[in-house]
Protein backbone atom coordinates (compact mmCIF):
# COMPACT_ATOMS: atom_id res chain seq x y z
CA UNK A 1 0.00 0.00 0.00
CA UNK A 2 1.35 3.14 -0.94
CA UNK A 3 2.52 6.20 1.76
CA UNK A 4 2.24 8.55 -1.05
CA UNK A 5 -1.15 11.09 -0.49
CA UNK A 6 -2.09 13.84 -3.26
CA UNK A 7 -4.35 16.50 -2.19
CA UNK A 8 -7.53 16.50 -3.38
CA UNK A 9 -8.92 19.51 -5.36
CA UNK A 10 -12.37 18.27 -4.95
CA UNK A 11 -15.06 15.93 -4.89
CA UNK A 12 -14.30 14.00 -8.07
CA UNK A 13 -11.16 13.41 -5.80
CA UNK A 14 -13.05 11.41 -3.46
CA UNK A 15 -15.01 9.69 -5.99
CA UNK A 16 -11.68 8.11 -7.72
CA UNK A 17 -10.54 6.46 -4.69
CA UNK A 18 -13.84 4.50 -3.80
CA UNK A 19 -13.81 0.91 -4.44
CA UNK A 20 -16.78 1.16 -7.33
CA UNK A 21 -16.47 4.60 -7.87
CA UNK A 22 -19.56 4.35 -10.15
CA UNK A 23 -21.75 2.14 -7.94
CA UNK A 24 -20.99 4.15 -4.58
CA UNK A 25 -20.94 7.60 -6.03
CA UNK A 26 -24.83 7.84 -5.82
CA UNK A 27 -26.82 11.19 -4.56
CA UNK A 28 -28.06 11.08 -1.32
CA UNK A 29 -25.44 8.05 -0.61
CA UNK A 30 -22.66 8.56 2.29
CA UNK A 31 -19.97 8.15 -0.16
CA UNK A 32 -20.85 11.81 -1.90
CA UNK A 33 -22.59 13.38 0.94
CA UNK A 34 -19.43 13.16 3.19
CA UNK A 35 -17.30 14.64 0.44
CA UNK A 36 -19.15 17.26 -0.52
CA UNK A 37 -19.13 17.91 3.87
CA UNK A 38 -16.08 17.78 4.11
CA UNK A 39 -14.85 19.60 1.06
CA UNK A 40 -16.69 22.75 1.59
CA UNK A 41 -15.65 22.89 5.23
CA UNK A 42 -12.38 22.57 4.39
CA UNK A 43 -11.40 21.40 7.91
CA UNK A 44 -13.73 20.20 10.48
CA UNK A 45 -17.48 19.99 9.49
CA UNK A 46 -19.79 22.28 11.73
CA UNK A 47 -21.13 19.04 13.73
CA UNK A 48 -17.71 17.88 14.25
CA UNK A 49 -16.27 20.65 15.91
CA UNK A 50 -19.31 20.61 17.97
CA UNK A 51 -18.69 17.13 18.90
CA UNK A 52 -15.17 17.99 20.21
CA UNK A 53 -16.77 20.78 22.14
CA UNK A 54 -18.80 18.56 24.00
CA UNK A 55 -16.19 16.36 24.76
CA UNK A 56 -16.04 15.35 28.35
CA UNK A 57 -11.80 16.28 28.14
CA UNK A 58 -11.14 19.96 28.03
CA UNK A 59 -8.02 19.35 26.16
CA UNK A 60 -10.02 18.05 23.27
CA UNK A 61 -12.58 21.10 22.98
CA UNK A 62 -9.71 22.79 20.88
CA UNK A 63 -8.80 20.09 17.91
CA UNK A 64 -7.23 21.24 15.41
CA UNK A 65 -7.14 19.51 11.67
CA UNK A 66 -3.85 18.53 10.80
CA UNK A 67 -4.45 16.47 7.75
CA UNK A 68 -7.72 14.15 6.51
CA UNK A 69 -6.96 11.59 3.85
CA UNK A 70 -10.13 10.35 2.14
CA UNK A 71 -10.84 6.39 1.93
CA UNK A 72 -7.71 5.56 4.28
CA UNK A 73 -7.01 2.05 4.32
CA UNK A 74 -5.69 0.18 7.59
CA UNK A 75 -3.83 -3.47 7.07
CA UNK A 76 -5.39 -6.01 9.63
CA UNK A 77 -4.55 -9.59 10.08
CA UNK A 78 -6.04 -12.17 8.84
CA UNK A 79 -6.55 -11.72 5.60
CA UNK A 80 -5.74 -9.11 2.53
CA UNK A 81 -9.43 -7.02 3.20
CA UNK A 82 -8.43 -3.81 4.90
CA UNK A 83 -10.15 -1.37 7.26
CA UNK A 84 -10.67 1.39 4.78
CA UNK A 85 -12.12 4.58 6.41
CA UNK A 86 -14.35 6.61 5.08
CA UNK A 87 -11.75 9.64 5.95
CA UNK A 88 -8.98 9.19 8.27
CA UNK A 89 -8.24 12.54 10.15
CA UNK A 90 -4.45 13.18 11.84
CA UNK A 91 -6.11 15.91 14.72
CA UNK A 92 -3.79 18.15 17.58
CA UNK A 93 -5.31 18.73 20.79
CA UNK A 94 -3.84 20.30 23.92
CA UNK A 95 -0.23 19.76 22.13
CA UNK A 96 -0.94 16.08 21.56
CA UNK A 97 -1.72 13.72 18.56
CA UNK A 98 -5.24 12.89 18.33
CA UNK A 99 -6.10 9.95 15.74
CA UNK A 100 -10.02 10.09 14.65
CA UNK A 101 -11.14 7.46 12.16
CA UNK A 102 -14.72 8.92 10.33
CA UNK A 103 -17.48 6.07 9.13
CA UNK A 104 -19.87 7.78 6.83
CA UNK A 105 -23.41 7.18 7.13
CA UNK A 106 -26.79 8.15 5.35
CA UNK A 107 -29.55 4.84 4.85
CA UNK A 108 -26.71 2.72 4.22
CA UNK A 109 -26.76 -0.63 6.82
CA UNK A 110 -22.96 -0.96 8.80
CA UNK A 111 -22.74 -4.58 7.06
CA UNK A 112 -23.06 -8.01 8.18
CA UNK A 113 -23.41 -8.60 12.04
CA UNK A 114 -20.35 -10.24 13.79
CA UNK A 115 -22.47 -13.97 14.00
CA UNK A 116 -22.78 -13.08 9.83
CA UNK A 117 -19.35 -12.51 9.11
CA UNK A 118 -17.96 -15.28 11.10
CA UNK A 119 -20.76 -17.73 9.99
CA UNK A 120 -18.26 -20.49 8.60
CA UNK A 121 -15.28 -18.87 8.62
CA UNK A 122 -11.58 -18.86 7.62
CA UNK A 123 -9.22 -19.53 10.59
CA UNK A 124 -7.74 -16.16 9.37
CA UNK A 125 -11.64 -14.55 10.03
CA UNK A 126 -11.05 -15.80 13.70
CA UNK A 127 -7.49 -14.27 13.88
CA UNK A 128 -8.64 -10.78 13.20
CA UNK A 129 -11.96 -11.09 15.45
CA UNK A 130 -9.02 -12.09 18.20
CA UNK A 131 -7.12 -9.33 17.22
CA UNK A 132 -9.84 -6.76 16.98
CA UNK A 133 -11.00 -7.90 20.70
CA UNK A 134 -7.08 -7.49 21.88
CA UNK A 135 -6.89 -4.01 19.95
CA UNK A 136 -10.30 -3.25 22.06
CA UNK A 137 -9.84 -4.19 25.31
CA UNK A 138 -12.96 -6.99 24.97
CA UNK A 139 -12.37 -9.59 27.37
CA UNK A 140 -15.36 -11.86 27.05
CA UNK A 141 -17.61 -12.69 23.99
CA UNK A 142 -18.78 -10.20 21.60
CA UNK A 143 -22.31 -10.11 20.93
CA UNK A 144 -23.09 -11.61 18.14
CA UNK A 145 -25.53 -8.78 17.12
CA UNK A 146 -22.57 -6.19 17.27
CA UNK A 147 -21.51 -4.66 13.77
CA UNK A 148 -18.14 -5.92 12.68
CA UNK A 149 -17.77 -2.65 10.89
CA UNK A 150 -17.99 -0.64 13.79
CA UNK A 151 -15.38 -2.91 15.23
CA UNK A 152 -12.47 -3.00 12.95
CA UNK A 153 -13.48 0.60 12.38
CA UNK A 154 -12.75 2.24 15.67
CA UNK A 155 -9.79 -0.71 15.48
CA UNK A 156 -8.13 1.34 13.11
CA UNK A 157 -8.14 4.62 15.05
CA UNK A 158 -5.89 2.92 18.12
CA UNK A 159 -3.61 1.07 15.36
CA UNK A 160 -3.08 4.39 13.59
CA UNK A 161 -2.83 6.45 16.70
CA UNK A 162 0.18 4.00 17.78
CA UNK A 163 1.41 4.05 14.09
CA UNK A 164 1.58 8.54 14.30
CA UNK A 165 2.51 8.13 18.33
CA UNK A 166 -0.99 9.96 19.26
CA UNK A 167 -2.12 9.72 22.59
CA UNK A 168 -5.95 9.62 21.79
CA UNK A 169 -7.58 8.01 19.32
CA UNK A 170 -11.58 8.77 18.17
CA UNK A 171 -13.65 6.79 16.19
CA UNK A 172 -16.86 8.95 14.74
CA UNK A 173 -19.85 7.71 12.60
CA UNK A 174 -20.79 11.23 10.53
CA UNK A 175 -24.61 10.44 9.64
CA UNK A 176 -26.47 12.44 7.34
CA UNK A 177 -29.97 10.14 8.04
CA UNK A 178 -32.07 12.86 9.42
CA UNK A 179 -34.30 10.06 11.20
CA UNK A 180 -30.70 8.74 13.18
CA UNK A 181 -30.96 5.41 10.88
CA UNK A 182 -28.85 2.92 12.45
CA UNK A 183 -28.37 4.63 15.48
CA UNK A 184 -29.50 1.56 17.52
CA UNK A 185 -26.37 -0.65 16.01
CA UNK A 186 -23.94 2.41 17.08
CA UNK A 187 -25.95 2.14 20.74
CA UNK A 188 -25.28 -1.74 20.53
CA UNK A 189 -21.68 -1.12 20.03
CA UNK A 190 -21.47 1.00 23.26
CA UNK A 191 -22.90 -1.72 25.24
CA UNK A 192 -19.27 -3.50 24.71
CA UNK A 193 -17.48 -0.76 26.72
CA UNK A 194 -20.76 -0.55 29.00
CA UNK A 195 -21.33 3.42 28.21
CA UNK A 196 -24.23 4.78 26.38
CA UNK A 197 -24.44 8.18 24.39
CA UNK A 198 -26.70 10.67 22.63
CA UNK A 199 -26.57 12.01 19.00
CA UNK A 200 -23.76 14.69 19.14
CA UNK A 201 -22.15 13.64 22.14
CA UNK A 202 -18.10 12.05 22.60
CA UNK A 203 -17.89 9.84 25.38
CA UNK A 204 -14.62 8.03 26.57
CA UNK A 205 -14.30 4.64 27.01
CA UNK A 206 -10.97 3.84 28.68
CA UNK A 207 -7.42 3.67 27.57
CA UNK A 208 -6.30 0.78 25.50
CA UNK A 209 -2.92 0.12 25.23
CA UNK A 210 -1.75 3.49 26.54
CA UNK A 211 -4.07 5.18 23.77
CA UNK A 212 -7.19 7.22 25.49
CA UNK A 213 -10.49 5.79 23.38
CA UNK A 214 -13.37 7.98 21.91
CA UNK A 215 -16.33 7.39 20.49
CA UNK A 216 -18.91 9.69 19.02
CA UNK A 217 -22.17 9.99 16.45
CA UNK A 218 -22.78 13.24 14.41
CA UNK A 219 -25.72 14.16 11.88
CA UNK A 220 -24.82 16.27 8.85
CA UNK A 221 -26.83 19.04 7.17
CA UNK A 222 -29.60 17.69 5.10
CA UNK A 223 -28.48 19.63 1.94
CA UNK A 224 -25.43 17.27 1.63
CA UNK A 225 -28.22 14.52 0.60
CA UNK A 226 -29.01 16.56 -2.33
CA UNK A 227 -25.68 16.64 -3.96
């Protein structure tokens, strides 16, 4: 994979790097929703900088946007399939590193449940669901019901906050549903770290591996669905 990142110099940008850049590249689709977002903000989207300002560490109320790299893939074991985030963001808060891995959202399902993706699987699908729970902190069983995206996901925000030597890492779904679709896997999720949260609101989950864990669920402006 290559280390080599181009800016963009807009949407059509973002559109290039999907995996079916025609099939995903859809109006009112998360895909070209969150690029249009995030390219007219041209840093942090309204709702995310709200998010930080509600976040229960003072030292993260003042993020600032170092670099966001669109469709950032993160290697896992256990096969060649990466974690490939919807935008990976490199953040500074309070002096420190802050890693923040963004999971685009609109009517769009988070995938196959954990039971689903394991149904029948590859040793090497058991490798990464052990390494995902040891990247986590998850001692016991996962639910079965949980979202695997939403695992290997906020995975990739610890393995790239060790990877840039941040001290915090964030893991944010940025929803433009304006009915919260899907909300009730992202609550599921939180169940694992035994927290619960509201739309717009970062809460911390513990420190894994050194690396202080945050989680958090925005909605975007409804005009982003018409682009």
């Amino acid at each position: 994979m290559s280390r080599i990142y181009v800016p963009t110099t807009g949407v059509e940008n973002w559109q290039a790097l999907l995996a079916d850049p025609v099939k995903h590249w859809k109006t009112g689709y998360s895909a070209k929703s969150l690029a249009y977002s995030w390219e007219e903000a041209q840093g942090f989207p309204a709702e995310i900088k709200e998010l930080f300002a509600s976040a229960p560490e003072q030292g993260l109320k003042d993020i600032e946007l170092l670099l966001a790299i669109p469709e950032h893939k993160v290697p896992l074991p256990g096969g060649s399939t990466q974690s490939q985030n919807d935008v990976f963001v490199l953040g500074k808060a309070n002096g420190q590193l802050v890693s923040i891995a963004i999971e685009g959202k609109v009517s769009e399902p988070f995938g196959p449940t954990v039971s689903e993706w394991i149904a029948g699987g590859s040793s090497g699908k058991h490798e990464r669901l052990g390494f995902l729970k040891e990247v986590l902190g998850i001692a016991g069983e996962i639910d079965p019901a949980v979202r695997y995206q939403l695992l290997h996901r906020t995975a990739s925000a610890i393995i790239e906050a060790k990877r840039f030597n941040a001290t915090k890492a964030v893991m944010v779904v940025h929803s433009f549903s304006q009915t919260s679709e899907w909300f009730e896997d992202y609550m599921s999720f939180l169940k694992l770290f035994g927290v619960v949260a509201q739309v717009g609101e970062l809460v911390g989950v513990g420190v894994r591996d050194g690396i202080e864990l945050y989680l958090g669920w925005v909605e975007g402006a409804e005009r982003y669905l018409g682009k």
